[in-house]
C-alpha atoms as a PDB file:
ATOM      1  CA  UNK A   1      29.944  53.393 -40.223  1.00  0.00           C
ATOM      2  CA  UNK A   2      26.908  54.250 -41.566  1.00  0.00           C
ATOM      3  CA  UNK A   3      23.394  52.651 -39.839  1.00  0.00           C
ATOM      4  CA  UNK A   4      22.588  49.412 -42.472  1.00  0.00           C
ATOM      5  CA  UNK A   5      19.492  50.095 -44.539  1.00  0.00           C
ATOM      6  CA  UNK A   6      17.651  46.994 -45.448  1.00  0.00           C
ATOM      7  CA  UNK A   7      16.418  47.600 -49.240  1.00  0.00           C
ATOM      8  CA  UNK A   8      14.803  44.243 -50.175  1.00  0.00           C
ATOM      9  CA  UNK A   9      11.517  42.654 -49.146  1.00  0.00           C
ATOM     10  CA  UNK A  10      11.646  38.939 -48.639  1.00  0.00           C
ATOM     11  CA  UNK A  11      10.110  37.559 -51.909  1.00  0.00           C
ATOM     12  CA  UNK A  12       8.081  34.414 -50.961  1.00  0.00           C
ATOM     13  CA  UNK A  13       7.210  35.446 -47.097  1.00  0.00           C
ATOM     14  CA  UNK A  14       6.365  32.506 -45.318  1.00  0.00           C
ATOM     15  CA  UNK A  15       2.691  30.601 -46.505  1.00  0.00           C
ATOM     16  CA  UNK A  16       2.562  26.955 -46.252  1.00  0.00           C
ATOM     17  CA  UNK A  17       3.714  26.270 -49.630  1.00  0.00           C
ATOM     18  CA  UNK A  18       7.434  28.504 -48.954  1.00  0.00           C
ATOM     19  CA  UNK A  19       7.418  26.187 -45.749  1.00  0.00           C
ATOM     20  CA  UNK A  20       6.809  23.176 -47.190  1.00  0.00           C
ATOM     21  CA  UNK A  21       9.806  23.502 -49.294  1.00  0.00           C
ATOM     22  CA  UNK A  22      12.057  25.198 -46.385  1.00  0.00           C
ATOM     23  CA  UNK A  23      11.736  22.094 -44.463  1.00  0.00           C
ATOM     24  CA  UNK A  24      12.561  19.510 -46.718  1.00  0.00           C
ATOM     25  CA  UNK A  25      15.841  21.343 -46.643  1.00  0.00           C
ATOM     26  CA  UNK A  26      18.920  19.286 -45.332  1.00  0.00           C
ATOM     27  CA  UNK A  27      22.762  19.632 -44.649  1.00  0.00           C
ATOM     28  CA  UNK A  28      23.014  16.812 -47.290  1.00  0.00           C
ATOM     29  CA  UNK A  29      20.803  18.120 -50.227  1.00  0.00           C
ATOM     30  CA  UNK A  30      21.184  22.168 -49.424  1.00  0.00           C
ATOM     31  CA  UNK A  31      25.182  22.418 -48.113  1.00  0.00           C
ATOM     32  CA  UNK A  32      27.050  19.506 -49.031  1.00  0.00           C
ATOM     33  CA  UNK A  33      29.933  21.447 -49.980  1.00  0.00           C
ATOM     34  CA  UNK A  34      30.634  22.693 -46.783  1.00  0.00           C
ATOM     35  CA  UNK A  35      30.336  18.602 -44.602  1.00  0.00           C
ATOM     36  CA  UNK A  36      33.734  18.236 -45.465  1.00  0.00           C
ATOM     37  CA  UNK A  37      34.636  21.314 -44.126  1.00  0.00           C
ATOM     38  CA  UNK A  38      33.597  20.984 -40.498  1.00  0.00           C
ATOM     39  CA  UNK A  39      34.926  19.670 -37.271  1.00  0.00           C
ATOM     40  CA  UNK A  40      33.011  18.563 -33.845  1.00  0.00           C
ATOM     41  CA  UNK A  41      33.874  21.599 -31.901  1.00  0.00           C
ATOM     42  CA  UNK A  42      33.275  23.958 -34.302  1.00  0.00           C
ATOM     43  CA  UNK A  43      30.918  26.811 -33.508  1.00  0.00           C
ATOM     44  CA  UNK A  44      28.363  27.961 -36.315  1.00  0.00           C
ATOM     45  CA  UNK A  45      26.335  30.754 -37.472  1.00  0.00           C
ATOM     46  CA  UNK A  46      23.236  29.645 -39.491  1.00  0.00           C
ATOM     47  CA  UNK A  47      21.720  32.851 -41.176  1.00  0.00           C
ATOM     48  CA  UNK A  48      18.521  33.175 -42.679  1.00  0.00           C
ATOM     49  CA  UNK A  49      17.863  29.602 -41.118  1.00  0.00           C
ATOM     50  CA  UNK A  50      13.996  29.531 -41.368  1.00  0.00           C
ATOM     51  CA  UNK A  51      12.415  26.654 -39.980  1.00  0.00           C
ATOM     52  CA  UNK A  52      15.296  24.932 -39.215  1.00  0.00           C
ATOM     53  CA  UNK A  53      15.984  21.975 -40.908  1.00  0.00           C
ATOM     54  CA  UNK A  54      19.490  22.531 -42.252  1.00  0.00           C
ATOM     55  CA  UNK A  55      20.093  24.285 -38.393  1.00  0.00           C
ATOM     56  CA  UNK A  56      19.915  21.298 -36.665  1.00  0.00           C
ATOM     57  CA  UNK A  57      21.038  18.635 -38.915  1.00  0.00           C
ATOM     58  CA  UNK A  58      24.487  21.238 -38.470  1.00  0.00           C
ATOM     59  CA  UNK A  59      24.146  20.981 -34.750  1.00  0.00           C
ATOM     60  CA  UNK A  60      24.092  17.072 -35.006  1.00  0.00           C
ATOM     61  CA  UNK A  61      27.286  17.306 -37.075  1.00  0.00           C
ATOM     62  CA  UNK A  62      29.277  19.421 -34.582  1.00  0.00           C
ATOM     63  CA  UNK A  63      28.396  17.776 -31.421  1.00  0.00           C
ATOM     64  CA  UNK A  64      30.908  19.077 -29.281  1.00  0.00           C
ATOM     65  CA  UNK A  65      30.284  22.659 -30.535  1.00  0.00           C
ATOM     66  CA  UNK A  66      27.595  25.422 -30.785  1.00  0.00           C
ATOM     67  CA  UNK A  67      24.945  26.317 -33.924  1.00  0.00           C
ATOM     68  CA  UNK A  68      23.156  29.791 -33.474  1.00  0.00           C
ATOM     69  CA  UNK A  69      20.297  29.905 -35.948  1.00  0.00           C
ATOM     70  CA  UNK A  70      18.775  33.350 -37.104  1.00  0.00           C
ATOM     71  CA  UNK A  71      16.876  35.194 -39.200  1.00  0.00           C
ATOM     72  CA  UNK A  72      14.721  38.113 -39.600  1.00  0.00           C
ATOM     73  CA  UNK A  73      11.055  36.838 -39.039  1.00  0.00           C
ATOM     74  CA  UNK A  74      10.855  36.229 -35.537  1.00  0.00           C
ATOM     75  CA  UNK A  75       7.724  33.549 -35.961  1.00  0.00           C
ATOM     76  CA  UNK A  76       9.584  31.059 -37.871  1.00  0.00           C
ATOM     77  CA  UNK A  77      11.773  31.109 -35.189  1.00  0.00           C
ATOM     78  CA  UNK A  78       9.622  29.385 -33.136  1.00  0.00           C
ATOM     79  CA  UNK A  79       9.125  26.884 -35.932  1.00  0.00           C
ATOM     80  CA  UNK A  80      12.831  26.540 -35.515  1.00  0.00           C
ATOM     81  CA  UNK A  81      13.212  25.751 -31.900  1.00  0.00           C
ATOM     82  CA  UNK A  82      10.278  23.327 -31.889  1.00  0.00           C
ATOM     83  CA  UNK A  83      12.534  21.234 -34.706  1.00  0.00           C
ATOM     84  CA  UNK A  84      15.569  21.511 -32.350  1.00  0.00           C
ATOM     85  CA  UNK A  85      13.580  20.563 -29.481  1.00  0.00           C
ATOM     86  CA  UNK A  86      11.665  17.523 -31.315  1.00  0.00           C
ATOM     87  CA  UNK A  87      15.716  16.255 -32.324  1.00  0.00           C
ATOM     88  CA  UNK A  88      16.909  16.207 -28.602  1.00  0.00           C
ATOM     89  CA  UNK A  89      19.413  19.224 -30.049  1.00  0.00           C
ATOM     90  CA  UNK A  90      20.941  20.733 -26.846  1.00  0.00           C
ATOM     91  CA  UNK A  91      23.973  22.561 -28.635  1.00  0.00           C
ATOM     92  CA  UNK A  92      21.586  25.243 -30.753  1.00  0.00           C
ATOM     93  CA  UNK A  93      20.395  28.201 -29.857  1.00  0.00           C
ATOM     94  CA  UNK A  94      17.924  31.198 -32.057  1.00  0.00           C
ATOM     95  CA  UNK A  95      18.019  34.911 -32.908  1.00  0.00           C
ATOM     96  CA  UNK A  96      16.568  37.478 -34.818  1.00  0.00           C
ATOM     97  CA  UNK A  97      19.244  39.349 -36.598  1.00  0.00           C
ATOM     98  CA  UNK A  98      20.037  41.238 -39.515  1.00  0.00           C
ATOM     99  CA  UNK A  99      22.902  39.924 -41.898  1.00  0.00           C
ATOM    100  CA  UNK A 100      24.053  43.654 -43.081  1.00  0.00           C
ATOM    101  CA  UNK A 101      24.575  44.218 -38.910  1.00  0.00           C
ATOM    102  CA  UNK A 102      25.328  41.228 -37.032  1.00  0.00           C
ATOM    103  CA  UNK A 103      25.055  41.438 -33.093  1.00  0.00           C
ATOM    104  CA  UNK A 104      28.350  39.390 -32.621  1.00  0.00           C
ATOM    105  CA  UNK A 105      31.855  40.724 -32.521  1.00  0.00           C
ATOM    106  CA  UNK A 106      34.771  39.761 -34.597  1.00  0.00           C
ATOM    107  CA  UNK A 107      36.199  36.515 -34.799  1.00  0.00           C
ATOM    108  CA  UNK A 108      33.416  34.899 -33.363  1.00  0.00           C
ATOM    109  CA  UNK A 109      32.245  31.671 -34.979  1.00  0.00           C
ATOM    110  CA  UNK A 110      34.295  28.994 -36.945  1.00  0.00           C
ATOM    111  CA  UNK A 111      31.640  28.733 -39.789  1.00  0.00           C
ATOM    112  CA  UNK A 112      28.955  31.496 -40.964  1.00  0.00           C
ATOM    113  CA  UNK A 113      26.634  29.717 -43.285  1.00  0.00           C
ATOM    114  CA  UNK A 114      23.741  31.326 -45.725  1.00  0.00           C
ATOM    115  CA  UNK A 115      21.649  29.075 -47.891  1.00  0.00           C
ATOM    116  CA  UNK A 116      19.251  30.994 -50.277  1.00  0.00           C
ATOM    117  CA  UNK A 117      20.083  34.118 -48.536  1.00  0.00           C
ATOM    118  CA  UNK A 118      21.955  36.499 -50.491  1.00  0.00           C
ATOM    119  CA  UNK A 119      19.050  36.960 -53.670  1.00  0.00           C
ATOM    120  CA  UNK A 120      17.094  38.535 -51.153  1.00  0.00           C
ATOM    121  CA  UNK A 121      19.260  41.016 -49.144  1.00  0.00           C
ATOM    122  CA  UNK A 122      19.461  44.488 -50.251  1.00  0.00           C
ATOM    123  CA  UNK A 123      23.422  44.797 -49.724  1.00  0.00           C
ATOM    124  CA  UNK A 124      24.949  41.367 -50.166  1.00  0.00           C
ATOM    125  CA  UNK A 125      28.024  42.822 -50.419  1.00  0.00           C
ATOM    126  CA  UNK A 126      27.395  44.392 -47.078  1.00  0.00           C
ATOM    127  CA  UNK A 127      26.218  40.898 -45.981  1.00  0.00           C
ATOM    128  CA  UNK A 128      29.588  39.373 -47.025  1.00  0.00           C
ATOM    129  CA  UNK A 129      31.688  41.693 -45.145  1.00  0.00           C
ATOM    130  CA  UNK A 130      29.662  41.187 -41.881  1.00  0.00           C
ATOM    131  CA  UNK A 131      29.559  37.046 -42.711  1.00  0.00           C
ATOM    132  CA  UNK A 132      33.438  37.838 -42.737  1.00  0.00           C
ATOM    133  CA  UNK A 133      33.984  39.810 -39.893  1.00  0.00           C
ATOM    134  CA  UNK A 134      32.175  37.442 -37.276  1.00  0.00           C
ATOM    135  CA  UNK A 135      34.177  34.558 -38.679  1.00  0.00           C
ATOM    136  CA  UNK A 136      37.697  33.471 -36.868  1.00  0.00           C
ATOM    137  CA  UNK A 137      40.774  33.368 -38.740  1.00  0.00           C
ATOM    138  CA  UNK A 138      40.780  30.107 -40.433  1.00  0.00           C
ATOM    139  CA  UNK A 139      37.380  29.787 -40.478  1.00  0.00           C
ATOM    140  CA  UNK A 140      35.027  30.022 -43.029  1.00  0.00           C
ATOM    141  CA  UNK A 141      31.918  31.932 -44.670  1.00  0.00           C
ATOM    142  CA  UNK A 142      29.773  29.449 -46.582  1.00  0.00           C
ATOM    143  CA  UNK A 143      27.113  30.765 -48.952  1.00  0.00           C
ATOM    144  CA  UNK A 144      25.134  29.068 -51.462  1.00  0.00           C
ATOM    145  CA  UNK A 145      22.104  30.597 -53.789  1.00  0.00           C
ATOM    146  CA  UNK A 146      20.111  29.719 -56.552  1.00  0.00           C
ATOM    147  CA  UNK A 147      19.958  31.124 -59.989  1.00  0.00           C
ATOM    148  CA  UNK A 148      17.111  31.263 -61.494  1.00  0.00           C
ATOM    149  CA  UNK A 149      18.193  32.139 -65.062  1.00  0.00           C
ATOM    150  CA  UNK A 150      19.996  28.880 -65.193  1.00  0.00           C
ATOM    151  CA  UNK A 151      17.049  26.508 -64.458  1.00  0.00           C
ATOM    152  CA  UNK A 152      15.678  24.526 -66.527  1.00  0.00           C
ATOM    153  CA  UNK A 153      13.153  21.636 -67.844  1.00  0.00           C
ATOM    154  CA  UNK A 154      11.159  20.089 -69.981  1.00  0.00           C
ATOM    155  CA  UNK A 155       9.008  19.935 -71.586  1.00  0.00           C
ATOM    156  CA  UNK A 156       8.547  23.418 -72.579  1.00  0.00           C
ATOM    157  CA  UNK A 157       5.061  24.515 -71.022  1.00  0.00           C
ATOM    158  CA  UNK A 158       5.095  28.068 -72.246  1.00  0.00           C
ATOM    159  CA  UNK A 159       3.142  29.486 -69.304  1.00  0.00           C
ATOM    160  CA  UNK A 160       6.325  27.962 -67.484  1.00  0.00           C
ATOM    161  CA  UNK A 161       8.574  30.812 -69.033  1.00  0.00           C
ATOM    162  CA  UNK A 162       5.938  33.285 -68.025  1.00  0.00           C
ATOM    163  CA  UNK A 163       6.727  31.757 -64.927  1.00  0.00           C
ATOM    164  CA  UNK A 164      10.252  32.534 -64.400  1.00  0.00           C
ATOM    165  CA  UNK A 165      10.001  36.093 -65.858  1.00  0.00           C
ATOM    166  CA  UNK A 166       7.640  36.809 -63.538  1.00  0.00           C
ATOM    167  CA  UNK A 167       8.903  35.964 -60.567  1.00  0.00           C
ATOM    168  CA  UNK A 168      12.657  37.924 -62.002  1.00  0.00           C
ATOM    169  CA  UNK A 169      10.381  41.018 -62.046  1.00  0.00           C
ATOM    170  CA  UNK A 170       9.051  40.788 -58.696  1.00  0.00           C
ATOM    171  CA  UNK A 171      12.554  39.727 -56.887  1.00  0.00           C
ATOM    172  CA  UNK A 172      14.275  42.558 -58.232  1.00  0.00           C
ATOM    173  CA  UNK A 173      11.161  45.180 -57.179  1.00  0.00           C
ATOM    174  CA  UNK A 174      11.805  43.530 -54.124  1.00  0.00           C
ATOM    175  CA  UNK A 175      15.509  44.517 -53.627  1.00  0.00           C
ATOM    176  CA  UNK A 176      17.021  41.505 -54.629  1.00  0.00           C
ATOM    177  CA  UNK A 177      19.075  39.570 -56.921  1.00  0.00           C
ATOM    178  CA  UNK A 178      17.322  36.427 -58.461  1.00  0.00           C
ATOM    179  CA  UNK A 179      20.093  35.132 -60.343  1.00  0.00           C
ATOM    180  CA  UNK A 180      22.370  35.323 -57.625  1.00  0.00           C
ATOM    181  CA  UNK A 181      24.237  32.110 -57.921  1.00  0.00           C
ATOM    182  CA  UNK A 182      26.568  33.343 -60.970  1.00  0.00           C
ATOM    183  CA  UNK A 183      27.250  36.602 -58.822  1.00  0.00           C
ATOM    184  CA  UNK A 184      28.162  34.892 -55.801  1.00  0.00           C
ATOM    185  CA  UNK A 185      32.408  35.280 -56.372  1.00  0.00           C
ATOM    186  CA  UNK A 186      32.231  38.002 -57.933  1.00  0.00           C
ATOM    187  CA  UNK A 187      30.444  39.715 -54.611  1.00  0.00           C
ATOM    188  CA  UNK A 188      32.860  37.676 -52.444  1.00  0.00           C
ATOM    189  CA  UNK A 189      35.651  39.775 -54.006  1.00  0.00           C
ATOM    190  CA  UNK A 190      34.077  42.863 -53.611  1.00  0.00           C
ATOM    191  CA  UNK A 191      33.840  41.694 -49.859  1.00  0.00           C
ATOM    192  CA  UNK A 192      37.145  41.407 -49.017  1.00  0.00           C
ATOM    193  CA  UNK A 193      37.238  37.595 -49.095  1.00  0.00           C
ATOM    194  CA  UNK A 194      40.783  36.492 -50.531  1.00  0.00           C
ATOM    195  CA  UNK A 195      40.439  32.205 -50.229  1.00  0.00           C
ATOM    196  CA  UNK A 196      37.653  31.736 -51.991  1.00  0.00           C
ATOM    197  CA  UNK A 197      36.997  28.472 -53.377  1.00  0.00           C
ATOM    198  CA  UNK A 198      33.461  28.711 -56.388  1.00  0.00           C
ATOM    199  CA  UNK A 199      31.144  25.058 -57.296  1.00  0.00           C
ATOM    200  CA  UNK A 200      28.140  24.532 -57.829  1.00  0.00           C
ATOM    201  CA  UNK A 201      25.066  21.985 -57.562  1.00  0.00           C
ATOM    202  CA  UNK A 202      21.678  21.196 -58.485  1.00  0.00           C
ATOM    203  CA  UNK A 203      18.356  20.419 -56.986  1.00  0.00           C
ATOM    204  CA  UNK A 204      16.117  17.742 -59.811  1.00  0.00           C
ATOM    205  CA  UNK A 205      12.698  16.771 -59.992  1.00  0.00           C
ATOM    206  CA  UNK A 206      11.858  14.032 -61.995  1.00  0.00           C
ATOM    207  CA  UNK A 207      10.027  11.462 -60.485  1.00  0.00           C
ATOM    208  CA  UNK A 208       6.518  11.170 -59.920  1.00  0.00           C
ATOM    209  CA  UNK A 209       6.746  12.065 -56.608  1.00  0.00           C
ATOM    210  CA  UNK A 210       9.746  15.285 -57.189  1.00  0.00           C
ATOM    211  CA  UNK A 211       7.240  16.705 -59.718  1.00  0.00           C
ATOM    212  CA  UNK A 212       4.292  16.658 -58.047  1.00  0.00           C
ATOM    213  CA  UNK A 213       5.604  18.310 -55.152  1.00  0.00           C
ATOM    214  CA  UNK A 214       7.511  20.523 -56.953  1.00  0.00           C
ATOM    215  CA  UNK A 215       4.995  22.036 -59.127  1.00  0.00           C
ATOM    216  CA  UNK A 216       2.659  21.453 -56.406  1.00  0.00           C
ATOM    217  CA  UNK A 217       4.499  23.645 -54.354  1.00  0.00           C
ATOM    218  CA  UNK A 218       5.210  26.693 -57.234  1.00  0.00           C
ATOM    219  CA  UNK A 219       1.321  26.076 -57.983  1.00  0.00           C
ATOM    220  CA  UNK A 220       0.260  27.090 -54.743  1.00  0.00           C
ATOM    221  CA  UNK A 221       2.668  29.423 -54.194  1.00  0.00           C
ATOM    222  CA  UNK A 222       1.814  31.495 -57.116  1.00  0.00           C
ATOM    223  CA  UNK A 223      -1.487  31.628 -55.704  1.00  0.00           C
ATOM    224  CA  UNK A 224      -1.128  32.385 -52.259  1.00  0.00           C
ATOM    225  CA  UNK A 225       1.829  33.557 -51.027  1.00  0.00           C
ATOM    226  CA  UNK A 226       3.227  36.839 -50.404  1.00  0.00           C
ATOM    227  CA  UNK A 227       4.954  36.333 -53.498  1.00  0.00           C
ATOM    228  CA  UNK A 228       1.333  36.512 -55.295  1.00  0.00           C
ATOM    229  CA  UNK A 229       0.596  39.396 -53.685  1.00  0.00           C
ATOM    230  CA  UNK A 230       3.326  41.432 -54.289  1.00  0.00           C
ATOM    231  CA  UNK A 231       3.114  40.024 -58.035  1.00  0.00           C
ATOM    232  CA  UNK A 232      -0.082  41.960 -58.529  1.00  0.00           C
ATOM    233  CA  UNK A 233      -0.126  44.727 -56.128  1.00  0.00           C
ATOM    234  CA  UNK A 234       3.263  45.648 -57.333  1.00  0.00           C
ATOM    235  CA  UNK A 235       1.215  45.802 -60.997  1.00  0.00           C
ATOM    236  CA  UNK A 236       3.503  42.544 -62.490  1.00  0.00           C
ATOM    237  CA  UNK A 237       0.632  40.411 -63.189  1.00  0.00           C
ATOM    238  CA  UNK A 238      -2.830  39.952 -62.751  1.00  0.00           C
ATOM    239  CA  UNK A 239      -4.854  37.423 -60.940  1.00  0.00           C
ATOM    240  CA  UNK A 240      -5.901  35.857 -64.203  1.00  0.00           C
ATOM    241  CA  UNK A 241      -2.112  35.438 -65.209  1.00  0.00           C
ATOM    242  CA  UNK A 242      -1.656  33.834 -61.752  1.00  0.00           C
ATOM    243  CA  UNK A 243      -3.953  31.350 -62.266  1.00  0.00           C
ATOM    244  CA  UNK A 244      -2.524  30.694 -65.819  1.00  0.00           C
ATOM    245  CA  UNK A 245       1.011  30.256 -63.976  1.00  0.00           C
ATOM    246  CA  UNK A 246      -0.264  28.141 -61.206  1.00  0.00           C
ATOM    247  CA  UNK A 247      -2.224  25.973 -63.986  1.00  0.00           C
ATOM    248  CA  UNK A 248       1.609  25.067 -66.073  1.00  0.00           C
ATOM    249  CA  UNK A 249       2.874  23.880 -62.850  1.00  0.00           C
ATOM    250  CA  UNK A 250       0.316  21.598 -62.632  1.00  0.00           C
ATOM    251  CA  UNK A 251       0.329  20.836 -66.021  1.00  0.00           C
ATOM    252  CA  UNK A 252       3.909  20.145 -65.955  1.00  0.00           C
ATOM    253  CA  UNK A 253       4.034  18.138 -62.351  1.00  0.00           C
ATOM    254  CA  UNK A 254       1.680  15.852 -64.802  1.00  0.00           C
ATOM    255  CA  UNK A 255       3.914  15.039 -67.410  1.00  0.00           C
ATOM    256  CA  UNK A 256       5.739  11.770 -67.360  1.00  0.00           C
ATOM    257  CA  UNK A 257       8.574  13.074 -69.032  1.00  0.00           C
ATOM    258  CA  UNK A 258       9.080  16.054 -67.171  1.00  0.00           C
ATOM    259  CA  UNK A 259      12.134  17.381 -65.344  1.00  0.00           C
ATOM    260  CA  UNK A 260      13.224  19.990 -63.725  1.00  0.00           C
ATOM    261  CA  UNK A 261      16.932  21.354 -63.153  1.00  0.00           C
ATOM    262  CA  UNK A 262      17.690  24.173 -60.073  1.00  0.00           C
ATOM    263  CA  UNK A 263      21.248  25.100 -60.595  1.00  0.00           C
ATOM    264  CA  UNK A 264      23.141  26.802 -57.493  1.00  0.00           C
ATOM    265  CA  UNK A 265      26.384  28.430 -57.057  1.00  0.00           C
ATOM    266  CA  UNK A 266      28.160  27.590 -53.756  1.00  0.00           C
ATOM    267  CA  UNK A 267      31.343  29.447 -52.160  1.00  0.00           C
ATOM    268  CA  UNK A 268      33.498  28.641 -49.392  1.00  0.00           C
ATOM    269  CA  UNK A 269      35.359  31.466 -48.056  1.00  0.00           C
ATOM    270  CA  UNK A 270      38.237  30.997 -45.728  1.00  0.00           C
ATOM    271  CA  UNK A 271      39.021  33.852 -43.488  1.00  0.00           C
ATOM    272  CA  UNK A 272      43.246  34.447 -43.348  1.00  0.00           C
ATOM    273  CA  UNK A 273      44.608  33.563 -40.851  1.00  0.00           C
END
């Protein structure tokens, strides 16, 4: 086998504003259709787990079993233990790893979960086939991304549309797949997964308060992330159309009427048996 070549860049890196939204993450809002799914002794692989948030609230759900959180960046690992740590979580444990060569043998975990992983990867085929091949028979690979095609809102602010082809542009310079929610079973099938069950969900912002941190979060984001920087050093925009960007979110988040859709597509894969 081949040594795995990591082709995409993460996208949005890992400023405040990335963060801010990474943590608000739960089990409930970001992987409901996996609760159902899991039982107390189970023992689960969390990749691309970031701060933490979902990581621990699947650690509380499986109290007689195991969670092992990775992910690439070792310093938001440490963000991630310090969450564990401040929830009394005794059953979870961090790594960095690499999804297209996992450091676990076969048949190891009962549940190997991605959220918002697979748009960035270079090979998420690749990815799928080591998510698979660390799971136990009867167990199951759980994967859920958004699609960024598919959102939506109103009311149209036209900068907004700049916006999303924008940051399409930069993902896929990147490596990855933006609108990887609709491609989700139809990678799973190139994987090898057989039991493969396809929904989906969305995030909304329409309140006062969803808006404003929504677009307060894009605003900034646009501005000063590593997403803005490989925007224009990668020659996609200027720092003029940044600001023009970063000024619709706001302009938006201010609009009692607004509202704002993020459609994802969700699998559950059960390994045979």
């Amino acid at each position: 086998m081949p040594e795995p070549r990591e082709t995409a860049v993460y996208t949005h890196g890992h400023h405040e504003s990335v963060l801010r939204s990474h943590i608000w993450r739960t089990a409930a809002n970001s992987a409901a259709y996996l609760l159902g799914s899991l039982k107390p002794h189970m023992r689960i692989l969390d990749i691309g787990c970031g701060p933490g948030t979902i990581t621990a609230d699947l650690a509380e759900l499986v109290p007689e079993g195991h969670v092992t959180g990775v992910d690439r960046a070792p310093g938001v690992l440490e963000q991630a233990r310090a969450t564990a740590v401040r929830r009394g979580l005794a059953n979870v444990d961090f790594a960095v790893a690499d999804v297209h060569a996992l450091d676990y043998p076969d048949d190891t975990f009962c549940v190997v979960h991605a959220h918002q992983v697979l748009q960035h990867v270079g090979d998420p085929v690749r990815a799928l086939r080591e998510m698979l091949r660390v799971t136990r028979p009867g167990g199951y690979v759980a994967v859920r991304d958004a699609d960024y095609a598919a959102m939506t809102w109103y009311p149209e602010v036209a900068a907004l549309d700049d916006w999303l082809d924008l940051y399409r542009r930069v993902a896929r310079a990147n490596g990855g797949e933006p609108d990887a929610g609709r491609r989700l079973r139809s990678w799973a099938l190139a994987a090898g997964c057989t039991d493969v069950t396809a929904t989906s969900s969305t995030w909304t912002y329409a309140t006062e308060d969803e808006r404003a941190w929504w677009s307060g979060l894009w605003a900034d984001r646009t501005l000063a992330s590593a997403y803005a920087e490989r925007a224009t050093e990668g020659g996609h925009a200027t720092r003029d159309q940044l600001r023009a960007v970063s000024a619709a979110w706001r302009e938006w988040g201010r609009r009692e009427d607004g509202w704002f859709a993020v459609l994802h597509g969700e699998l559950l894969c059960r390994k045979r048996a």
